[in-house]
C-alpha atoms as a PDB file:
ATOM      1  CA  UNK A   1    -195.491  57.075  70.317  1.00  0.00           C
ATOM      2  CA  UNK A   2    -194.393  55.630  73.836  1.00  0.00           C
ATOM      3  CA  UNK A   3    -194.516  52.206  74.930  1.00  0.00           C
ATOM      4  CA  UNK A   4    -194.570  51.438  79.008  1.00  0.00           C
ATOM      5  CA  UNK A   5    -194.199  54.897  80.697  1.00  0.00           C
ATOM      6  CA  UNK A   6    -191.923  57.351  78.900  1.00  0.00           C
ATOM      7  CA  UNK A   7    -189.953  55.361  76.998  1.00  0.00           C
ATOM      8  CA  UNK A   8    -189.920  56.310  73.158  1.00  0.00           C
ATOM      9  CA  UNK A   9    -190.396  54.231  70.462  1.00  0.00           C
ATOM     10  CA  UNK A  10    -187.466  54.772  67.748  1.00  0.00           C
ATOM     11  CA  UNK A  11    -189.126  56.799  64.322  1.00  0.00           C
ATOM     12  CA  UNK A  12    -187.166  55.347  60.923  1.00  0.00           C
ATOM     13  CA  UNK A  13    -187.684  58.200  58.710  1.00  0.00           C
ATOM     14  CA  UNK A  14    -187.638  56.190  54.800  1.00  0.00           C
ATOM     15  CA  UNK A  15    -188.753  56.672  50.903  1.00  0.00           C
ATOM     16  CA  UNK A  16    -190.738  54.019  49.549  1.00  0.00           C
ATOM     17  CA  UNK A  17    -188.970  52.984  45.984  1.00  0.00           C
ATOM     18  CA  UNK A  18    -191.191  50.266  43.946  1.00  0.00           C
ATOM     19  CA  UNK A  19    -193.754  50.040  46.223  1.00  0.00           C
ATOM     20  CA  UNK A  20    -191.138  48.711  49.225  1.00  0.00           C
ATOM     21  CA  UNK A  21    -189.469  50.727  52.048  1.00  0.00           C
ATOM     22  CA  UNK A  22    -186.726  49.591  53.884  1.00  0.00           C
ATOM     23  CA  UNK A  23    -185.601  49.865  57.207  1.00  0.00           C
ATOM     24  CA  UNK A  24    -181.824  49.134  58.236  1.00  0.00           C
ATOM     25  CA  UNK A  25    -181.756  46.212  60.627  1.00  0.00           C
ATOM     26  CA  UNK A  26    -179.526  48.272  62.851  1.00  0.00           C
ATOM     27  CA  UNK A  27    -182.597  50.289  63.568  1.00  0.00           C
ATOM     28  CA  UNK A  28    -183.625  47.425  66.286  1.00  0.00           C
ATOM     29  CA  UNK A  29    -180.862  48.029  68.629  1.00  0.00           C
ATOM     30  CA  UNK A  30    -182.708  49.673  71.411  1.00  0.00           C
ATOM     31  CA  UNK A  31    -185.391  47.112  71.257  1.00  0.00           C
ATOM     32  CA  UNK A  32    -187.668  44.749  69.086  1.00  0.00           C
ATOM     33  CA  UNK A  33    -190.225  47.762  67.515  1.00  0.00           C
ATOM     34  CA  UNK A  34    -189.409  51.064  65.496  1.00  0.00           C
ATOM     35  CA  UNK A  35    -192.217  52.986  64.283  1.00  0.00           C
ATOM     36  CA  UNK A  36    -192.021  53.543  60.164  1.00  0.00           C
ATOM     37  CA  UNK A  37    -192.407  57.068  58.437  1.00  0.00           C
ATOM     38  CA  UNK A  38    -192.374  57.619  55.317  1.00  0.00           C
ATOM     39  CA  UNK A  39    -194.450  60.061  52.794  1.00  0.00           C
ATOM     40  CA  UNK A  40    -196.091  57.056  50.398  1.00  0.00           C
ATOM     41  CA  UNK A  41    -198.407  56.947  53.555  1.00  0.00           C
ATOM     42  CA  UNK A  42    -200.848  59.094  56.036  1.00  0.00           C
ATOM     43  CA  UNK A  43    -200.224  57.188  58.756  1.00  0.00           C
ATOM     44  CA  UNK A  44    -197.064  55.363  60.467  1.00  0.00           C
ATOM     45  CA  UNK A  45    -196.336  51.212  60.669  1.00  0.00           C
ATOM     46  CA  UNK A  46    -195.392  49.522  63.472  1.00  0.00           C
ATOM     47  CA  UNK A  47    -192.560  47.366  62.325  1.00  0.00           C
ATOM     48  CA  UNK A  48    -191.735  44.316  64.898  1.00  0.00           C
ATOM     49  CA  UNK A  49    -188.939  41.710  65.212  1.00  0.00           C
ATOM     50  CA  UNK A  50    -190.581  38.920  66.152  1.00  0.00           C
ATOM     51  CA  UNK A  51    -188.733  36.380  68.720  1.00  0.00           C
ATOM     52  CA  UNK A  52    -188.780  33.487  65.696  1.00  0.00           C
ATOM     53  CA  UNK A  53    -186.030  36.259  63.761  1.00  0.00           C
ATOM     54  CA  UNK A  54    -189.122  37.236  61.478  1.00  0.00           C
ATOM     55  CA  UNK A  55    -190.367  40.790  61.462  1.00  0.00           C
ATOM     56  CA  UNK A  56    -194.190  41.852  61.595  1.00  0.00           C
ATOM     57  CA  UNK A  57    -195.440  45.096  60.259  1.00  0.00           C
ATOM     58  CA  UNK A  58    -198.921  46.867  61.212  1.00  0.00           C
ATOM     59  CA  UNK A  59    -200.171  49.720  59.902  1.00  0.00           C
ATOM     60  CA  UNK A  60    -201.423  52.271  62.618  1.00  0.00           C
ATOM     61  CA  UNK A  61    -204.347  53.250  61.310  1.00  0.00           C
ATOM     62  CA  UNK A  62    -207.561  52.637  63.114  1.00  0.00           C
ATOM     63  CA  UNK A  63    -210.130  50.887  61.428  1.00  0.00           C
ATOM     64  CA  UNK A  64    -213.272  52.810  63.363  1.00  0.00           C
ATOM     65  CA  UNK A  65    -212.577  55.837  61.832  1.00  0.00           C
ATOM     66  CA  UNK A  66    -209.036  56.250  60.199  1.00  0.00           C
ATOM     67  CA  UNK A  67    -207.562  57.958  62.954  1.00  0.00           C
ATOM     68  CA  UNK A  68    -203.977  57.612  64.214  1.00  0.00           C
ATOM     69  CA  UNK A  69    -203.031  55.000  66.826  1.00  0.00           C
ATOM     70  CA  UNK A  70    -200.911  55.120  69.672  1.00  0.00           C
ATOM     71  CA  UNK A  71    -198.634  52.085  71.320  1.00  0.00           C
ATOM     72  CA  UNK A  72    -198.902  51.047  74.665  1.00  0.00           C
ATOM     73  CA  UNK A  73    -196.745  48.289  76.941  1.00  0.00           C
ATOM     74  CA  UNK A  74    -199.930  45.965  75.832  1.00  0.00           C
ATOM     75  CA  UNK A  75    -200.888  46.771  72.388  1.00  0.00           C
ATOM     76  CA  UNK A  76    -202.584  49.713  70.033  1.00  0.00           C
ATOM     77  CA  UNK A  77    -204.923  52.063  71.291  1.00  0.00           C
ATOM     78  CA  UNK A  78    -207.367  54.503  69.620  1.00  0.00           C
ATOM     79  CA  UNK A  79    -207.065  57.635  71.618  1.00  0.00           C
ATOM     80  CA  UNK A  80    -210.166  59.105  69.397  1.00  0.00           C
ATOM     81  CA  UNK A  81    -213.164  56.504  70.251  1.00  0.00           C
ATOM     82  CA  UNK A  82    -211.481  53.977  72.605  1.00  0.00           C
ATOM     83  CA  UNK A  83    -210.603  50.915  70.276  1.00  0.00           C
ATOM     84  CA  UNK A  84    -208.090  48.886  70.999  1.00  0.00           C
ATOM     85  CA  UNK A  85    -205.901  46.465  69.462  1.00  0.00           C
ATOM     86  CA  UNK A  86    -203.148  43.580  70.009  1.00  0.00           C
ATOM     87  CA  UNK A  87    -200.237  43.142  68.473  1.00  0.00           C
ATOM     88  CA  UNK A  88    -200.947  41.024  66.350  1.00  0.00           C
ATOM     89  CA  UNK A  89    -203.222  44.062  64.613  1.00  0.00           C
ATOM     90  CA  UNK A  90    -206.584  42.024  66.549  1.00  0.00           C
ATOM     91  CA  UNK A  91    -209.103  44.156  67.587  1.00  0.00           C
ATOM     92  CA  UNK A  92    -209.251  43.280  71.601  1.00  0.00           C
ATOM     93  CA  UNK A  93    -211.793  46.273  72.615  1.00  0.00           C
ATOM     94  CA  UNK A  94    -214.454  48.246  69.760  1.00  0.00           C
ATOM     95  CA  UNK A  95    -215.979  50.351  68.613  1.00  0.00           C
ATOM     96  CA  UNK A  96    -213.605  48.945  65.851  1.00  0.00           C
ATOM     97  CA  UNK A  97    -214.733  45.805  64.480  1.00  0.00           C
ATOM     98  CA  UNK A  98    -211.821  44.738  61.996  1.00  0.00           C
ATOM     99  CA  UNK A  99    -208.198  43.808  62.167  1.00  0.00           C
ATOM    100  CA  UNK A 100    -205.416  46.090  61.706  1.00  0.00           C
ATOM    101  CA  UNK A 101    -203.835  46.377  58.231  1.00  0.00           C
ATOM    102  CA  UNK A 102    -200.240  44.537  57.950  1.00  0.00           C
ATOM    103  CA  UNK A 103    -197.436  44.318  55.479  1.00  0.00           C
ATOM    104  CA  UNK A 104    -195.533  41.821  53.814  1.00  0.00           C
ATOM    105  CA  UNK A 105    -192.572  41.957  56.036  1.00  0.00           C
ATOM    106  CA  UNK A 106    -189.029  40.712  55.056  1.00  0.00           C
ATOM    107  CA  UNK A 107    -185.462  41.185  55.786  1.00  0.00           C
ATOM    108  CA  UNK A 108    -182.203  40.260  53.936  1.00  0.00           C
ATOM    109  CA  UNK A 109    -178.710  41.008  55.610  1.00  0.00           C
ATOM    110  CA  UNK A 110    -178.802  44.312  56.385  1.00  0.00           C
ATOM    111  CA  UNK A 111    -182.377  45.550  55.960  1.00  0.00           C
ATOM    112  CA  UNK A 112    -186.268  44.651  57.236  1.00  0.00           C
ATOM    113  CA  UNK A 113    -188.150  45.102  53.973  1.00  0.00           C
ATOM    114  CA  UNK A 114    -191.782  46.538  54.178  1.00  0.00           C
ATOM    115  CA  UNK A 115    -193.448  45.605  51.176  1.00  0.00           C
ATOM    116  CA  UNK A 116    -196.511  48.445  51.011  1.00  0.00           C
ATOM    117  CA  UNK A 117    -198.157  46.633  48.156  1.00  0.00           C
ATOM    118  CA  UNK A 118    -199.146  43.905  50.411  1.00  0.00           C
END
């Protein structure tokens, strides 16, 4: 996934273990997004630091038609039928007509916990 011209989004490769996955903090360096893989899902998550020291999570799934998202400098976009999305996981532009799915996102000293039961 790219964000603002060719720039590259880092890709955390991680196993889920009791329903969580966790991402090492030091994962952020290059910026405030990574993009999550891991095999417990079909599709990637957008994990986030938010500027409060929080972290967000999104699943990049497209709620048109389950197809794949890709990032952009402004937000999600749907490169199947056109949807797009903010940040936030709000659907800014259809054919998609609900939110993106998020996570229950944490982080303790050294990792951003993404809970995938939530």
């Amino acid at each position: 996934l790219g964000l603002e011209g060719c720039s590259t989004l880092p890709l955390v490769k991680a196993d889920e273990a009791d329903g969580v996955v966790r991402v090492p903090r030091s994962s952020f360096q290059q910026g405030d997004k990574v993009i999550l893989r891991t095999r417990a899902l079909p599709f990637d998550v957008l994990v986030m630091a938010r500027p409060d020291g929080g972290y967000h999570s999104l699943y990049l799934r497209c709620t048109h038609r389950d197809q794949p998202l890709t990032a952009t400098g402004t937000g999600l976009h749907c490169p199947s039928h056109g949807s797009r999305f903010g940040m936030d996981g709000t659907v800014q532009e259809g054919p998609a007509d609900k939110p993106l799915h998020t996570f229950r996102t944490t982080a303790d000293d050294t990792d951003v916990i993404v809970d995938l039961k939530h």
